[in-house]
C-alpha atoms as a PDB file:
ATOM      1  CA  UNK A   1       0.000   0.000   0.000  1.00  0.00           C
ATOM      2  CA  UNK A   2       1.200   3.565  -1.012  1.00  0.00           C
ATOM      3  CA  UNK A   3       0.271   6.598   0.163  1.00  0.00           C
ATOM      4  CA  UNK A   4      -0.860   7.925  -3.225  1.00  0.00           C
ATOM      5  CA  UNK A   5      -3.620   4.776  -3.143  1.00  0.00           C
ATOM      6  CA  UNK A   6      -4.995   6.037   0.172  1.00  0.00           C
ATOM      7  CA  UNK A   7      -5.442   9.312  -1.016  1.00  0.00           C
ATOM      8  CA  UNK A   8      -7.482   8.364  -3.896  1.00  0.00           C
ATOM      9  CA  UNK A   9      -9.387   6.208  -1.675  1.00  0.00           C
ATOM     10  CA  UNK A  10      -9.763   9.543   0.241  1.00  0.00           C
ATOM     11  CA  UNK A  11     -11.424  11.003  -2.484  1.00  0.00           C
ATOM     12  CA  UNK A  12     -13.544   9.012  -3.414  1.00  0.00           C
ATOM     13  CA  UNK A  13     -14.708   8.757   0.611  1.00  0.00           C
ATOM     14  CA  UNK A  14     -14.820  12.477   0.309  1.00  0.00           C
ATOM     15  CA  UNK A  15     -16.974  12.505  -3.171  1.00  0.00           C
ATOM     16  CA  UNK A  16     -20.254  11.058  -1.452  1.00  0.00           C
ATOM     17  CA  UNK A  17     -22.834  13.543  -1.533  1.00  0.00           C
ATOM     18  CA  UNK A  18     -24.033  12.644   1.884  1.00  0.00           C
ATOM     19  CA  UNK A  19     -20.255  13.508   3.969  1.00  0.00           C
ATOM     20  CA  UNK A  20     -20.730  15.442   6.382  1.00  0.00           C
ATOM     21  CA  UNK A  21     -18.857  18.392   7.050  1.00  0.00           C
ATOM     22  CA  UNK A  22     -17.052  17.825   9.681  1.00  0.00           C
ATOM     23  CA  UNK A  23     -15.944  14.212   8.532  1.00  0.00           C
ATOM     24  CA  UNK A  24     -14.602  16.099   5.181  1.00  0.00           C
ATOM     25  CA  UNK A  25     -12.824  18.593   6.812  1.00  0.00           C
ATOM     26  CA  UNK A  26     -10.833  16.241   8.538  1.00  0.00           C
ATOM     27  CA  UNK A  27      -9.874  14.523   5.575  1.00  0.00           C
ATOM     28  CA  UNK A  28      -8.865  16.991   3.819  1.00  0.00           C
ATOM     29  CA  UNK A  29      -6.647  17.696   6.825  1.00  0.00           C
ATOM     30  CA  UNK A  30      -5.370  14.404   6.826  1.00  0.00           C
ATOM     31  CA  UNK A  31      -4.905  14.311   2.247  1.00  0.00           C
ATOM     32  CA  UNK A  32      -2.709  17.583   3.572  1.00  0.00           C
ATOM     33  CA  UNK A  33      -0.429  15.840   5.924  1.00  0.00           C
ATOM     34  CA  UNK A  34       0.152  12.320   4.129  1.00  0.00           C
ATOM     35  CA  UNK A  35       0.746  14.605   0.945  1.00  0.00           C
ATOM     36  CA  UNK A  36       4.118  16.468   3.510  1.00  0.00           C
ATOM     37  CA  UNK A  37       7.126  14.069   2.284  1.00  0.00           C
ATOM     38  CA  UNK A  38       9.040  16.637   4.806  1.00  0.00           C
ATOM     39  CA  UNK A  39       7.869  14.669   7.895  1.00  0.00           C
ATOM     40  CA  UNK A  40       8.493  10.589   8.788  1.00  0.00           C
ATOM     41  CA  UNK A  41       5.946   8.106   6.916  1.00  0.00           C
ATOM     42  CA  UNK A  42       5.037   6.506  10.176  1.00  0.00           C
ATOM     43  CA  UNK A  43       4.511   9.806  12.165  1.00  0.00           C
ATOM     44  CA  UNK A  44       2.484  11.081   8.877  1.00  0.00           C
ATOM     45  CA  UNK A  45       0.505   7.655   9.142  1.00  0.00           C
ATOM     46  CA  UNK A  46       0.259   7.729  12.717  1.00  0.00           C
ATOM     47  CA  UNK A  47      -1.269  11.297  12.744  1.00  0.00           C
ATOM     48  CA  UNK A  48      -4.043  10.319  10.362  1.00  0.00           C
ATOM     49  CA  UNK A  49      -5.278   7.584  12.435  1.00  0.00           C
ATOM     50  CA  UNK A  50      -5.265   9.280  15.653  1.00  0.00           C
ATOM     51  CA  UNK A  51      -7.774  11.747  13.743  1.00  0.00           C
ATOM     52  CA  UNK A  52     -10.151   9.218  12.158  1.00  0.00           C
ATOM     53  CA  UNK A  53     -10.150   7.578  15.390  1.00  0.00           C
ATOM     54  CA  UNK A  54     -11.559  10.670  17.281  1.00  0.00           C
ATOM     55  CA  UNK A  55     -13.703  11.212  14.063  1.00  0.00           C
ATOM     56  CA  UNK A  56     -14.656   7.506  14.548  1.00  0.00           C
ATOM     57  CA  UNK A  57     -15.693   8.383  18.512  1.00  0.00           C
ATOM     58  CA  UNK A  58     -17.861  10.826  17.323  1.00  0.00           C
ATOM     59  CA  UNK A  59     -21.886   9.483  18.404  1.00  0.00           C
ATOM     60  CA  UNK A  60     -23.247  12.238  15.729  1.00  0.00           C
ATOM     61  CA  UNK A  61     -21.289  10.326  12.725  1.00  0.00           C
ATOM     62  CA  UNK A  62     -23.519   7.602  11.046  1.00  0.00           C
ATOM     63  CA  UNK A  63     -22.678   3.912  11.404  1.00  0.00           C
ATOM     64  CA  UNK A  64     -21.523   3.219   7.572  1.00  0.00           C
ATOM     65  CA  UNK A  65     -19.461   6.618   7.592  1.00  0.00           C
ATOM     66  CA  UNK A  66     -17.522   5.510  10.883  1.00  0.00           C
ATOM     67  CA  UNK A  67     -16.816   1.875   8.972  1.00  0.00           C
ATOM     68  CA  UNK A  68     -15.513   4.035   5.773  1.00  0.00           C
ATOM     69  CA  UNK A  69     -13.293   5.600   8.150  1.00  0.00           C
ATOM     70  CA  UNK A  70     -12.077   1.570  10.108  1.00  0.00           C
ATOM     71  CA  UNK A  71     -11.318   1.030   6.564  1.00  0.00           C
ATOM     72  CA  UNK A  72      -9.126   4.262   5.920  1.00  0.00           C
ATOM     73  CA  UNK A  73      -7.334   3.172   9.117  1.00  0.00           C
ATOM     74  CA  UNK A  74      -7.083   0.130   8.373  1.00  0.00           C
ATOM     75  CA  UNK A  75      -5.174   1.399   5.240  1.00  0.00           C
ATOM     76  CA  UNK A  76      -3.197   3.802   7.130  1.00  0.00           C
ATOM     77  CA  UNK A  77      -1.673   0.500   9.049  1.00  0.00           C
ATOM     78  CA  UNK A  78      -0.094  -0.696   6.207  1.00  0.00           C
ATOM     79  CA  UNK A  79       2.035   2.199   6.232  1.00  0.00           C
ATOM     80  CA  UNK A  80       3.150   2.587   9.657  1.00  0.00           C
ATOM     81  CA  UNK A  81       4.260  -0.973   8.735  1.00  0.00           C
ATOM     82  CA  UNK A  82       6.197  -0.122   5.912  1.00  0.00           C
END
């Protein structure tokens, strides 16, 4: 897994009409950092989940948004791994 795969799995996350604003916000945040080659891979990767994870938290996010976001993580794994 690359980084430039998760960020087009990103966007397409981000492309659904129903996102709510908050969620996209965040990921944008998060496309911003894993795009920085100027910091570590791992902290990069490890910053994005910490996010999604307090996104994930959230009770006012919808079931099938918070397992988009487990499956971003999940994604994000595979690169603190690498």
């Amino acid at each position: 897994m690359d980084v430039k795969t998760i960020l087009e799995r990103i966007d397409e996350v981000m492309s659904e009409h129903n996102m709510p604003k908050r969620v996209k916000a965040t990921l944008e945040d998060i496309k911003r950092n894993l795009a920085n080659d100027k910091e570590d891979l791992a902290v990069r990767a490890t910053t994005a989940i910490y996010a999604i994870d307090e996104l994930s938290n959230d009770v006012n996010i919808p079931m099938h948004m918070k397992t988009v976001l487990w499956d971003i993580t999940g994604l994000l794994e595979t690169l603190k791994g690498d």
